[in-house]
Protein backbone atom coordinates (compact mmCIF):
# COMPACT_ATOMS: atom_id res chain seq x y z
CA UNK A 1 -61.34 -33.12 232.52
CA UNK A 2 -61.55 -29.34 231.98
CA UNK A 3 -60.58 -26.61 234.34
CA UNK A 4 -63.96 -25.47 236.48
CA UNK A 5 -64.05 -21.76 236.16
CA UNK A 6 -64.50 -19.42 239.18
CA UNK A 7 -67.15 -16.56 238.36
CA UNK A 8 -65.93 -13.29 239.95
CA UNK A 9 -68.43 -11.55 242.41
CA UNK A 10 -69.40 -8.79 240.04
CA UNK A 11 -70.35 -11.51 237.15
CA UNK A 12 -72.18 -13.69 239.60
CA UNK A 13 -73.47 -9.92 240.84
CA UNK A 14 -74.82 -9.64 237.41
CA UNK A 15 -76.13 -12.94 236.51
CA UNK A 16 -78.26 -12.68 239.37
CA UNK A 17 -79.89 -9.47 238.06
CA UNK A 18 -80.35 -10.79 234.69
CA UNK A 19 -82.71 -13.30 236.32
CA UNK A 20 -84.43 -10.87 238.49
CA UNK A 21 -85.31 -8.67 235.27
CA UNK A 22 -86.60 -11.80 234.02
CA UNK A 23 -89.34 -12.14 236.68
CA UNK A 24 -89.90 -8.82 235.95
CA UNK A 25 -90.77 -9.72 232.08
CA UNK A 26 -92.50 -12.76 232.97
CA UNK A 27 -94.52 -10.57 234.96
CA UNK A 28 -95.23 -8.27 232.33
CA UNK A 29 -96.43 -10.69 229.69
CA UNK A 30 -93.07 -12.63 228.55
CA UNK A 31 -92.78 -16.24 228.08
CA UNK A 32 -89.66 -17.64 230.12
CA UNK A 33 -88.55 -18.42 226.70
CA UNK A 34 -88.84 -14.74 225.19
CA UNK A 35 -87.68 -13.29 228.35
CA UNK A 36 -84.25 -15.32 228.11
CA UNK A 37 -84.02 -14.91 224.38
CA UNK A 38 -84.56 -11.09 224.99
CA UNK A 39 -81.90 -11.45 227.87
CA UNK A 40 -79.78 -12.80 225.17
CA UNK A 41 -80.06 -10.59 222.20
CA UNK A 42 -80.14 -7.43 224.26
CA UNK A 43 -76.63 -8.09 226.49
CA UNK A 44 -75.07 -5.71 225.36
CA UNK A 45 -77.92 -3.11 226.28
CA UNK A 46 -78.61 -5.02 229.98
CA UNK A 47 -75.04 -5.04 231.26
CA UNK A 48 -75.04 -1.35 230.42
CA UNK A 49 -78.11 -0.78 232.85
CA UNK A 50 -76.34 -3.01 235.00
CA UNK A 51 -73.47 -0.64 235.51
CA UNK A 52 -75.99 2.41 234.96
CA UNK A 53 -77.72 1.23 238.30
CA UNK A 54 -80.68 0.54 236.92
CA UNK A 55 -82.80 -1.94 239.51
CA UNK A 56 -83.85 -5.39 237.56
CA UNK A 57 -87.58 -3.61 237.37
CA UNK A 58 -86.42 -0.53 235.98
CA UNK A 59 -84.48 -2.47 233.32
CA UNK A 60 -87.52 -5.03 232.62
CA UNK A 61 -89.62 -1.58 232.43
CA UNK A 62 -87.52 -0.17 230.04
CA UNK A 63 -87.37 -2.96 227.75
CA UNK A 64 -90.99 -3.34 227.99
CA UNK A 65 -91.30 0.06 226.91
């Protein structure tokens, strides 16, 4: 059976901010589908509004943009 691993707060912080700027997308015209895919592609370019402080709609704005 494999090892269950823990997800520090900051991860969990971040996950949960992922799927806020989802709701955000959705909201703006995404698909669940696109807005996860978009999630997924970008990563790189969300965590780094993550640590910029960006708020989930400022992100979802941005990428909108």
């Amino acid at each position: 059976m494999a090892k269950k691993e823990e997800l520090d707060e900051e991860t969990l912080a971040f996950i949960q901010w992922c799927t806020e700027v989802e709701k955000f997308l959705v909201a703006g015209g995404a698909t669940v589908r696109q807005a996860q895919d978009h999630i997924e592609e970008q990563i790189e370019w969300f965590t780094d509004q993550f640590y910029d402080g960006l708020t989930p709609e400022e992100a979802a704005k941005e990428a909108l943009a």
